[in-house]
Protein backbone atom coordinates (compact mmCIF):
# COMPACT_ATOMS: atom_id res chain seq x y z
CA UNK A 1 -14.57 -15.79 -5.99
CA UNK A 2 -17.25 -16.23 -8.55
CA UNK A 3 -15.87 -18.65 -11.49
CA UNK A 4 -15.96 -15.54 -14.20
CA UNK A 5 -14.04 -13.16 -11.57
CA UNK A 6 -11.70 -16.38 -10.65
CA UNK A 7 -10.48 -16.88 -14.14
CA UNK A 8 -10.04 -13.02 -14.46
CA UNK A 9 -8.01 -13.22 -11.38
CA UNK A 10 -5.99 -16.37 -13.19
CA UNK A 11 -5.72 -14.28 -16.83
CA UNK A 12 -4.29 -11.53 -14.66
CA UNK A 13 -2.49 -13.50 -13.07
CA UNK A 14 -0.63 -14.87 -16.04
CA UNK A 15 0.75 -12.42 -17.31
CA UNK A 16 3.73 -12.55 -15.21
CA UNK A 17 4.29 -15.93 -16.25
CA UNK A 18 8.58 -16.38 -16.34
CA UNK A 19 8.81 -13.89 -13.68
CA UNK A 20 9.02 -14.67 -9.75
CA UNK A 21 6.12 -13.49 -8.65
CA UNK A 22 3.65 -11.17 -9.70
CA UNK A 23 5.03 -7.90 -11.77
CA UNK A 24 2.50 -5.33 -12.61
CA UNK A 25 4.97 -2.13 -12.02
CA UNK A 26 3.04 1.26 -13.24
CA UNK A 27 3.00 1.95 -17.33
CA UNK A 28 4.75 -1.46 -17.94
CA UNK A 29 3.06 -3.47 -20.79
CA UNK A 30 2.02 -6.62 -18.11
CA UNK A 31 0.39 -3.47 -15.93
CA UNK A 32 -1.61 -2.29 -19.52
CA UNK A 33 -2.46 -5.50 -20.28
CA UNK A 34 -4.04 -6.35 -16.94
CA UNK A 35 -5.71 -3.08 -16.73
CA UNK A 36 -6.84 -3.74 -20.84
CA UNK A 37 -8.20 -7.69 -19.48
CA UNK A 38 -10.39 -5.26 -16.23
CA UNK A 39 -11.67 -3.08 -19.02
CA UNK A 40 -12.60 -5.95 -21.58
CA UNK A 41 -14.32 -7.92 -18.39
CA UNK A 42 -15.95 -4.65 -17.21
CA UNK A 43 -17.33 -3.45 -20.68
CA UNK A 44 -18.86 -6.84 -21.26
CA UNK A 45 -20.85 -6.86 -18.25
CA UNK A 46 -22.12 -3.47 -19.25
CA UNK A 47 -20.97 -1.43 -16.87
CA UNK A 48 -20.13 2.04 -17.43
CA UNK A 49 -16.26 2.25 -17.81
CA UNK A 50 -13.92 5.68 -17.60
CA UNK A 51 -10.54 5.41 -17.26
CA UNK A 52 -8.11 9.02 -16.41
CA UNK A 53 -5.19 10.12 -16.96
CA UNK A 54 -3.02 8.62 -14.57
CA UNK A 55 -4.67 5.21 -15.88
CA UNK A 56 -7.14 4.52 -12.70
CA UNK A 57 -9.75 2.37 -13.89
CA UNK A 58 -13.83 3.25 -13.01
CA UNK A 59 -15.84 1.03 -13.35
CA UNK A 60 -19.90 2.14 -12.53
CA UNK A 61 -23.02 0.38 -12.09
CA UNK A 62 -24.98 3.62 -12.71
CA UNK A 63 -28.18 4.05 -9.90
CA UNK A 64 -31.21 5.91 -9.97
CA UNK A 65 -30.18 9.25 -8.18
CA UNK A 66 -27.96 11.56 -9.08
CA UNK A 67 -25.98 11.36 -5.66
CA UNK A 68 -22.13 10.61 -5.26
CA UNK A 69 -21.43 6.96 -6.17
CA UNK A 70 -20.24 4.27 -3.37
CA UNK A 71 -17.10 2.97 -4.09
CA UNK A 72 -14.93 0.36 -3.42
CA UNK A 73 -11.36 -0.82 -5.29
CA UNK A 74 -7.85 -0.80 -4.58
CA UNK A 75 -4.68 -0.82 -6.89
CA UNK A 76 -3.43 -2.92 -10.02
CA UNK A 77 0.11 -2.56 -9.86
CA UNK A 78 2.44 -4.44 -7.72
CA UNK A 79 5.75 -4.46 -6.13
CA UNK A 80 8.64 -6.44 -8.08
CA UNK A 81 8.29 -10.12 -7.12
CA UNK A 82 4.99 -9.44 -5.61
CA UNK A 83 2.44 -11.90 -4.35
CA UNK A 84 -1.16 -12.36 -5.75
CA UNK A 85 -3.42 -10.76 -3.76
CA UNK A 86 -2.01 -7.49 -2.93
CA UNK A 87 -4.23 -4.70 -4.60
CA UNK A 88 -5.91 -6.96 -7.06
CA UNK A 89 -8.02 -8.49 -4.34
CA UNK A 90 -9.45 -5.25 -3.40
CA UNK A 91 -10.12 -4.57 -7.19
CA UNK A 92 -11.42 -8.34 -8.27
CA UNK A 93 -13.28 -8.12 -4.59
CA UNK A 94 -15.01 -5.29 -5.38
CA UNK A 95 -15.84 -5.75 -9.24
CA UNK A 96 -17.69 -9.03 -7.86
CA UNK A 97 -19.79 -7.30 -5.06
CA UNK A 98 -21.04 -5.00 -7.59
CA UNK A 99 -22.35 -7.57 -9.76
CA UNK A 100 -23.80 -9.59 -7.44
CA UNK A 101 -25.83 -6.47 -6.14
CA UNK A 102 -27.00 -6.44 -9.67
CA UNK A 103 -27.88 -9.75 -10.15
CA UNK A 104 -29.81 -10.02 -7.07
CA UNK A 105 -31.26 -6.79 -7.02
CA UNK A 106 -31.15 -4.77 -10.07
CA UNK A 107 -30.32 -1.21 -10.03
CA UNK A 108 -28.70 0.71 -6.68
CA UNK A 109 -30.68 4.06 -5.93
CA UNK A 110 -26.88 5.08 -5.86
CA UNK A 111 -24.31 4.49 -8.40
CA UNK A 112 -21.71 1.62 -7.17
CA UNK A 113 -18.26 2.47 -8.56
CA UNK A 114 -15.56 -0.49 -8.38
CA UNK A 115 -11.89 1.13 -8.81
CA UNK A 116 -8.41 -0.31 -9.81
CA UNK A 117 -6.24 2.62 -9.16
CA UNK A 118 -3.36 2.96 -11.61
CA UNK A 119 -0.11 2.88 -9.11
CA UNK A 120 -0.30 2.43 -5.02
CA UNK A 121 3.26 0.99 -4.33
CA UNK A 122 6.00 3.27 -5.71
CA UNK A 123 7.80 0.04 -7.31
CA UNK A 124 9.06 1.85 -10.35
CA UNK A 125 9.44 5.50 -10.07
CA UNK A 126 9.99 7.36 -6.62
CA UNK A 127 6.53 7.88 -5.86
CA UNK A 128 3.51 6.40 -4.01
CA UNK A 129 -0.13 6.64 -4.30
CA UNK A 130 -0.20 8.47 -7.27
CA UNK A 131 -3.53 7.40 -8.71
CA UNK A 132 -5.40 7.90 -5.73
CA UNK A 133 -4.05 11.54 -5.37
CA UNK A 134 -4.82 12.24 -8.28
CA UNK A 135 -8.43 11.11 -8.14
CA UNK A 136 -8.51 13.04 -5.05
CA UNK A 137 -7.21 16.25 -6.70
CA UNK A 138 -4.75 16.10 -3.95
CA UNK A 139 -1.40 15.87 -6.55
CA UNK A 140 -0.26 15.28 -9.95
CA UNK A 141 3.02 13.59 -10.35
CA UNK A 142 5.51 14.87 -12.92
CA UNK A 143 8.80 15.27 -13.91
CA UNK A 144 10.11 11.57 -12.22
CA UNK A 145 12.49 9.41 -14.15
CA UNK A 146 12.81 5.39 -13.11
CA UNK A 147 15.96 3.03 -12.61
CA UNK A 148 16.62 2.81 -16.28
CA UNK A 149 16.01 6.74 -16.75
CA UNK A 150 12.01 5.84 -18.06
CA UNK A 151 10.41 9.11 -17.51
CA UNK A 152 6.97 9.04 -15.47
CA UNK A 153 5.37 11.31 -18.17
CA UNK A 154 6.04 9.56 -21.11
CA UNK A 155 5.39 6.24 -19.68
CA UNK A 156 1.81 7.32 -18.39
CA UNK A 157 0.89 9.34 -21.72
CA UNK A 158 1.71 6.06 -23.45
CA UNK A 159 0.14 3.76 -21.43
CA UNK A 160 -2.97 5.36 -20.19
CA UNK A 161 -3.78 6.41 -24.03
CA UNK A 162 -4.10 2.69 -25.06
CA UNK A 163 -6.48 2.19 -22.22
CA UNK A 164 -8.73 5.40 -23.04
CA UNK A 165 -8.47 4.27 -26.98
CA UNK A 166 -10.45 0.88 -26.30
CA UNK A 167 -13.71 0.56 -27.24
CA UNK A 168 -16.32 0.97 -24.61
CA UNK A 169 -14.34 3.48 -22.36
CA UNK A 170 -14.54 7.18 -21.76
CA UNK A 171 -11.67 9.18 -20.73
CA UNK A 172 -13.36 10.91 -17.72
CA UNK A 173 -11.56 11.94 -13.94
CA UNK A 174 -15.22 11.03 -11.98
CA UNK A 175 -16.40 13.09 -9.25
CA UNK A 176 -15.35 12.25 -5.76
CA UNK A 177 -17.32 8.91 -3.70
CA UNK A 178 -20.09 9.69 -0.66
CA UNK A 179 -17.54 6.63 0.30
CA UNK A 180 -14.93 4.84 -0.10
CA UNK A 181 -14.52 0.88 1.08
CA UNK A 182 -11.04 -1.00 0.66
CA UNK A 183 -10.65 -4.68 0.39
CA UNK A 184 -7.09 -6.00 1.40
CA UNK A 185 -5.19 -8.30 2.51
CA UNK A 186 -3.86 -7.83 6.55
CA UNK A 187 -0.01 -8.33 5.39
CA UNK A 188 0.51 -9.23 8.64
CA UNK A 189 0.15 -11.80 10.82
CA UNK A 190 -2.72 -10.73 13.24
CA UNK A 191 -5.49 -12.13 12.01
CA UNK A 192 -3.99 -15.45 10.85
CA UNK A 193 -2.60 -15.90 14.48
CA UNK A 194 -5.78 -15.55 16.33
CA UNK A 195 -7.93 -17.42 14.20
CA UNK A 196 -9.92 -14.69 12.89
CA UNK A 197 -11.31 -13.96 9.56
CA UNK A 198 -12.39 -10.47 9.12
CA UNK A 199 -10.24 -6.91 10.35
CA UNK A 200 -11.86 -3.77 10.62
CA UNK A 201 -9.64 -1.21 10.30
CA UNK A 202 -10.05 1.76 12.37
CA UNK A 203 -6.49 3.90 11.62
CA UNK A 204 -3.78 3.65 8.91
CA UNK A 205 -0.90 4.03 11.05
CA UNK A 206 1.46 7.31 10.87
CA UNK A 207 5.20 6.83 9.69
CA UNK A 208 8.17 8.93 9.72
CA UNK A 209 11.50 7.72 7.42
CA UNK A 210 15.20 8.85 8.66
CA UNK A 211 18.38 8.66 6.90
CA UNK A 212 21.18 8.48 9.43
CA UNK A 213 24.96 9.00 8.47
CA UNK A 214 27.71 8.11 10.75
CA UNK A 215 31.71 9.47 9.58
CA UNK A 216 34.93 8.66 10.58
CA UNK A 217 37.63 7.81 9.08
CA UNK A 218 38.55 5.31 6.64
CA UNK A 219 41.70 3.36 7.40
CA UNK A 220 43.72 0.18 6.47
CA UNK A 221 42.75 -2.69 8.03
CA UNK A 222 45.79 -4.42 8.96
CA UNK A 223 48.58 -1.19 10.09
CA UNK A 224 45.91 0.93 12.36
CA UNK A 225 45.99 -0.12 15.71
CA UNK A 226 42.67 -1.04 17.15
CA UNK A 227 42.74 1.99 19.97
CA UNK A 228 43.63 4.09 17.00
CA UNK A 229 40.64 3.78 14.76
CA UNK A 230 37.65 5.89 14.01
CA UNK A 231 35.39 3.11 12.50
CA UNK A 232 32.03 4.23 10.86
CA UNK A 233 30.33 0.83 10.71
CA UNK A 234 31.35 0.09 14.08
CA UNK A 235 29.95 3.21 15.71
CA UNK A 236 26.96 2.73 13.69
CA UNK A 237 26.17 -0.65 14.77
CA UNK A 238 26.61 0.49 18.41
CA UNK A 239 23.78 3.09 17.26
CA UNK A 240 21.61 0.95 15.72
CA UNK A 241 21.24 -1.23 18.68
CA UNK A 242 20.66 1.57 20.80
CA UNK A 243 17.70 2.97 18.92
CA UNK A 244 16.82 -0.59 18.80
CA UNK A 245 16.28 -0.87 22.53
CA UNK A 246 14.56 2.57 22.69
CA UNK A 247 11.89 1.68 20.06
CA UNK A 248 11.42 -1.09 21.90
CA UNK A 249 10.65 0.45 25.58
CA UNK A 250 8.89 3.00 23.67
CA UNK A 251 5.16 1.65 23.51
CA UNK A 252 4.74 -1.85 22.50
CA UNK A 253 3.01 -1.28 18.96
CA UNK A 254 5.54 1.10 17.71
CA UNK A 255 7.74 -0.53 14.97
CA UNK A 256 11.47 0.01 14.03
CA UNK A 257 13.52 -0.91 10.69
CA UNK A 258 16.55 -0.30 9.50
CA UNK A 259 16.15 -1.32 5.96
CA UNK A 260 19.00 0.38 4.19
CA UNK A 261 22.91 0.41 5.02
CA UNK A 262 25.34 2.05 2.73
CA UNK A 263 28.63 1.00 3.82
CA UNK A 264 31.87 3.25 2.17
CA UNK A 265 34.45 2.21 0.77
CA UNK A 266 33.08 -1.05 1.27
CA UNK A 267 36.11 -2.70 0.96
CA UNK A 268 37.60 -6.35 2.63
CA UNK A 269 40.83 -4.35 3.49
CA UNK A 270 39.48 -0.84 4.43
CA UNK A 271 38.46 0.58 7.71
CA UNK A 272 34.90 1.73 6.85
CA UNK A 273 34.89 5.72 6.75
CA UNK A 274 30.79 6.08 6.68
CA UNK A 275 28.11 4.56 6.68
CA UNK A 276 24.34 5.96 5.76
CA UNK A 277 21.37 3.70 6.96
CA UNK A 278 17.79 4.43 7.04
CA UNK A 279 15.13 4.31 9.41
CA UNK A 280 11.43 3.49 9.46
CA UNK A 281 8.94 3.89 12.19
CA UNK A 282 5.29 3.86 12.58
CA UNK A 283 2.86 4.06 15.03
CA UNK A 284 -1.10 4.90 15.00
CA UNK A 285 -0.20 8.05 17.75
CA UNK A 286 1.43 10.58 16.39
CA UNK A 287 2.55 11.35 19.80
CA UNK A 288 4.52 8.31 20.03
CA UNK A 289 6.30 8.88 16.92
CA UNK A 290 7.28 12.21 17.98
CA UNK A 291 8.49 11.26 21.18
CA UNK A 292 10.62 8.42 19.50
CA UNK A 293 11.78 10.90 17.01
CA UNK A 294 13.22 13.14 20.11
CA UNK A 295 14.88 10.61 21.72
CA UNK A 296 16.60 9.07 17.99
CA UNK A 297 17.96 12.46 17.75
CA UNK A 298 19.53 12.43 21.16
CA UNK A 299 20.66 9.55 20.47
CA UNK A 300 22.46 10.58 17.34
CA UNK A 301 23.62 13.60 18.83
CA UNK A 302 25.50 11.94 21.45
CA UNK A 303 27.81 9.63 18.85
CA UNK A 304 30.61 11.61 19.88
CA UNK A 305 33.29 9.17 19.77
CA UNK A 306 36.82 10.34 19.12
CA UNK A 307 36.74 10.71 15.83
CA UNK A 308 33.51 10.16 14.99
CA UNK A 309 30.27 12.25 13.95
CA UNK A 310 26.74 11.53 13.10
CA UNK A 311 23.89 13.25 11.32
CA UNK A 312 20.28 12.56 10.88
CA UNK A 313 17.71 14.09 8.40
CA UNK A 314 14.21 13.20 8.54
CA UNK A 315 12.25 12.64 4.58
CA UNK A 316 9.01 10.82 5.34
CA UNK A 317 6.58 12.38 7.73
CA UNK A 318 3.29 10.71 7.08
CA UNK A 319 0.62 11.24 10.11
CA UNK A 320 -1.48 9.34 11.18
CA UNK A 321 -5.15 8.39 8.87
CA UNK A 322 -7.83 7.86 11.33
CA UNK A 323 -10.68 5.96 9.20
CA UNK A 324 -14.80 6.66 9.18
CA UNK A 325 -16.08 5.48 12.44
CA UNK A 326 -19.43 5.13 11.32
CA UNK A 327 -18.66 3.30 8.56
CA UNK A 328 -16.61 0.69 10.81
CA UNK A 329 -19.45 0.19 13.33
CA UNK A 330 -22.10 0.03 10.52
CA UNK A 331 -19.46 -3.22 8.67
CA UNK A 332 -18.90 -4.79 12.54
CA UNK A 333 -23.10 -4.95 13.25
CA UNK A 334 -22.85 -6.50 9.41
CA UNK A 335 -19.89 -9.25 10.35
CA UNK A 336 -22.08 -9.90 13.53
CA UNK A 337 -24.84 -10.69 11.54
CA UNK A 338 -23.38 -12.47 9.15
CA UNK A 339 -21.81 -14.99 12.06
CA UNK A 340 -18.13 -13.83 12.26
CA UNK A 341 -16.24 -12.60 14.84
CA UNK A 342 -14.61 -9.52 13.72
CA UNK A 343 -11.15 -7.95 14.90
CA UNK A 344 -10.43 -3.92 14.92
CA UNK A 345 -7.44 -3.20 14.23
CA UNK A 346 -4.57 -0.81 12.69
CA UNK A 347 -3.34 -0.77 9.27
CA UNK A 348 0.67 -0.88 9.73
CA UNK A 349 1.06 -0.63 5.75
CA UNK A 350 0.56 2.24 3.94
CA UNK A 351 -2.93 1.65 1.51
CA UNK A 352 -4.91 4.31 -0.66
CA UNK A 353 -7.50 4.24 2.01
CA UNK A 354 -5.19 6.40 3.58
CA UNK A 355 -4.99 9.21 0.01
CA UNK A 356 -9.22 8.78 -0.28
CA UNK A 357 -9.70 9.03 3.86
CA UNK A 358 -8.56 12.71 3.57
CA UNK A 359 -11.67 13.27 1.18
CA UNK A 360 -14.33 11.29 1.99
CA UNK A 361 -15.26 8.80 4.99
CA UNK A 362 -13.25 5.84 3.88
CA UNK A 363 -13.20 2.28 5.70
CA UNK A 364 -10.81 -1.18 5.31
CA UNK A 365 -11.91 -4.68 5.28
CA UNK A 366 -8.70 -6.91 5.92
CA UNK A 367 -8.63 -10.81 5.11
CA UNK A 368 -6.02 -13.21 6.79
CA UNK A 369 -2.55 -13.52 5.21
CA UNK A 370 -1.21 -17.43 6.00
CA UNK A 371 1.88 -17.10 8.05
CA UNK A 372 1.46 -13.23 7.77
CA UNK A 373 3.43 -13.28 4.51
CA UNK A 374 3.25 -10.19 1.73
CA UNK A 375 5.14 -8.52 -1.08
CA UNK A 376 6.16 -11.97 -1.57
CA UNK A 377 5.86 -14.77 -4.63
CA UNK A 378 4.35 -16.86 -1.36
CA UNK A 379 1.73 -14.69 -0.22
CA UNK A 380 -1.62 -16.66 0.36
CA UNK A 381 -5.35 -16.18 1.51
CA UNK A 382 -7.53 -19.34 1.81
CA UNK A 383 -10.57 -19.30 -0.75
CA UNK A 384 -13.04 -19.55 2.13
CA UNK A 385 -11.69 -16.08 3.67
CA UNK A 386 -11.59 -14.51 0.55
CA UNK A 387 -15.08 -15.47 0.26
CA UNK A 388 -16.41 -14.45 3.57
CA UNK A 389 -14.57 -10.82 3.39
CA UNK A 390 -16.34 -10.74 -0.26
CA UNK A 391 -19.68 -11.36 1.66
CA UNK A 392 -18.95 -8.59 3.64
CA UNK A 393 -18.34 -5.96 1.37
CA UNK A 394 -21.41 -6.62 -0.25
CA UNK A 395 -23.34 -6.27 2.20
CA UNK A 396 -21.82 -2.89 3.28
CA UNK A 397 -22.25 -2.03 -0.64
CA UNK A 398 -26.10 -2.98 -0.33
CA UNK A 399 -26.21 -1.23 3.08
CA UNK A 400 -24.97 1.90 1.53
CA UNK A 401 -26.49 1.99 -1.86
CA UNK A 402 -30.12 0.05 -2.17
């Protein structure tokens, strides 16, 4: 990074000093204050700063036409205990692009717009992508209360008005981008395991989210006889590696968690009487996902064990995001040139390239994660791919907009 954007990055980074890792969550005061240190940094390099009401950041280095602006950005907030790179990469990334393509050649024929959308990662409130759907007039959130009972309104209303209340910004929702270019990290340990230093990403894979509940009956543990018991946890378990082994005879790039088990009553000395877990999947083919869907069901239908019963209810059903081809082939001829080898590749995380894909060609640059590590204190990109991803943007930028 350029030494003004690098000790940005470090003032930003800061603020979460006496925390484990990095904690920007939505409408919290270390969230305003890093969007408020963006602002400062974008006002004093004269570019032309709006910021709306869900508190995304947009900042423009106005061009000669009257067009639709290029953009390029990604998201300030962060998950709790978050690395450094996640989101404020793509925003940092971009903001230095811009004024390079300034420095070195003066004004764009099309306005370049560098974004830091306001919330991406649904850390605090139940909720995801909420600045970029609101940019793309796609949703407004309302009406959502966090862990300590916050509520989302109040929160934003407070927040975002000490944003729109500094000096040099206009409160202003912008018209939509011709384009829209994210900078990320892989999160993921692709790149970093083949040596590469550049990802193009060509899909945002699909994902569907299940929440399974197994019953029987809860018991105590030491007067039911084993061949008398109608164990929840047990059954489950004998479910979980099922699905297990079909997910993984399914198709090879199809992934299966099960991140959540609720356990009841939960107790040394108790039988367990249910058990709710959930499961996520994703996959770039729809198809797939459906077909694994099918069979989970089948499988859940047939936990018929004396005494036992099992239900499943399906509450994420995100399709696939195929990105802008064109945009992809025009940023591999650039890598090419540039001398790197680029990778294509799918995005198995969930970005806000997927949100700004459904209204305007959209494309992903990812950078190597070391060891594939994310949404962790450890998370790490070396300087020199940071750079080189950086040098690829802005030539896509230049591409696009001179």
């Amino acid at each position: 990074m350029q030494p003004a954007i690098a000790d940005l990055f470090q003032r930003i980074i800061h603020l979460s000093d006496g925390t484990t890792g990095q904690n920007r969550l939505v409408y919290t005061p270390r969230w305003v204050a890093a969007q408020k240190a963006l602002i400062a940094f974008a006002v004093a390099q004269d570019l032309s700063v709006s910021v709306d009401d869900y508190g995304t950041v947009y900042m423009d280095l106005p061009g000669r036409a009257t067009a639709p602006a290029i953009a390029t950005g990604s998201h300030m907030d962060t998950v709790v205990h978050g690395g450094q790179f996640d989101g404020l990469y793509g925003v940092l990334g971009g903001l230095q692009a811009l004024l390079t393509l300034r420095d070195r050649h003066g004004q764009p024929h099309q306005t370049l717009r560098a974004i830091s959308f306001s919330e991406e990662e649904g850390s605090r409130f139940p909720t995801t992508f909420s600045g970029s759907k609101h940019y793309a007039r796609l949703a407004d959130i309302t009406g959502l209360t966090d862990d300590s009972g916050a509520s989302f309104d109040t929160a934003r209303i407070t927040a975002v008005t000490q944003l729109q209340q500094l000096p040099g910004v206009t409160r202003q929702l912008p018209a939509l981008p011709k384009s829209f270019t994210e900078l990320h990290i892989e999160q993921g340990p692709r790149l970093i395991t083949t040596g590469r230093t550049i990802g193009l990403v060509s899909a945002i894979v699909g994902q569907r989210r299940f929440t399974i509940t197994v019953t029987g009956t809860a018991n105590h543990a030491g007067t039911t006889p084993m061949n008398q018991r109608h164990d929840a946890l047990q059954a489950a378990i004998t479910l979980m590696s099922q699905l297990r082994v079909t997910a993984a005879t399914a198709e090879s790039q199809l992934t299966f968690t099960v991140g959540q088990l609720t356990v009841s009553p939960n107790t040394s000395n108790v039988i367990p009487g249910k058990v709710v877990f959930t499961v996520d999947c994703r996959h770039a083919d729809d198809t797939v996902l459906g077909a694994f869907e099918t069979a989970m069901r089948h499988l859940v239908n047939q936990t018929s064990a004396p005494g036992i019963t099992a239900s499943i209810i399906r509450w994420v059903h995100d399709k696939p995001a195929p990105l802008a081809a064109p945009l992809l082939a025009a940023n591999r001829m650039l890598a090419t040139q540039l001398g790197f080898d680029p990778v294509v590749m799918d995005s198995g995380a969930g970005h806000d390239s997927e949100i700004m894909s459904r209204v305007t060609p959209t494309t992903m640059i990812f950078v190597p994660s070391v060891n594939g590590i994310s949404h962790a204190p450890n998370e790490y990109t070396a300087p020199e791919d940071l750079a080189a991803c950086i040098k690829l943007l802005t030539a896509s930028l230049f591409q696009q907009a001179y």
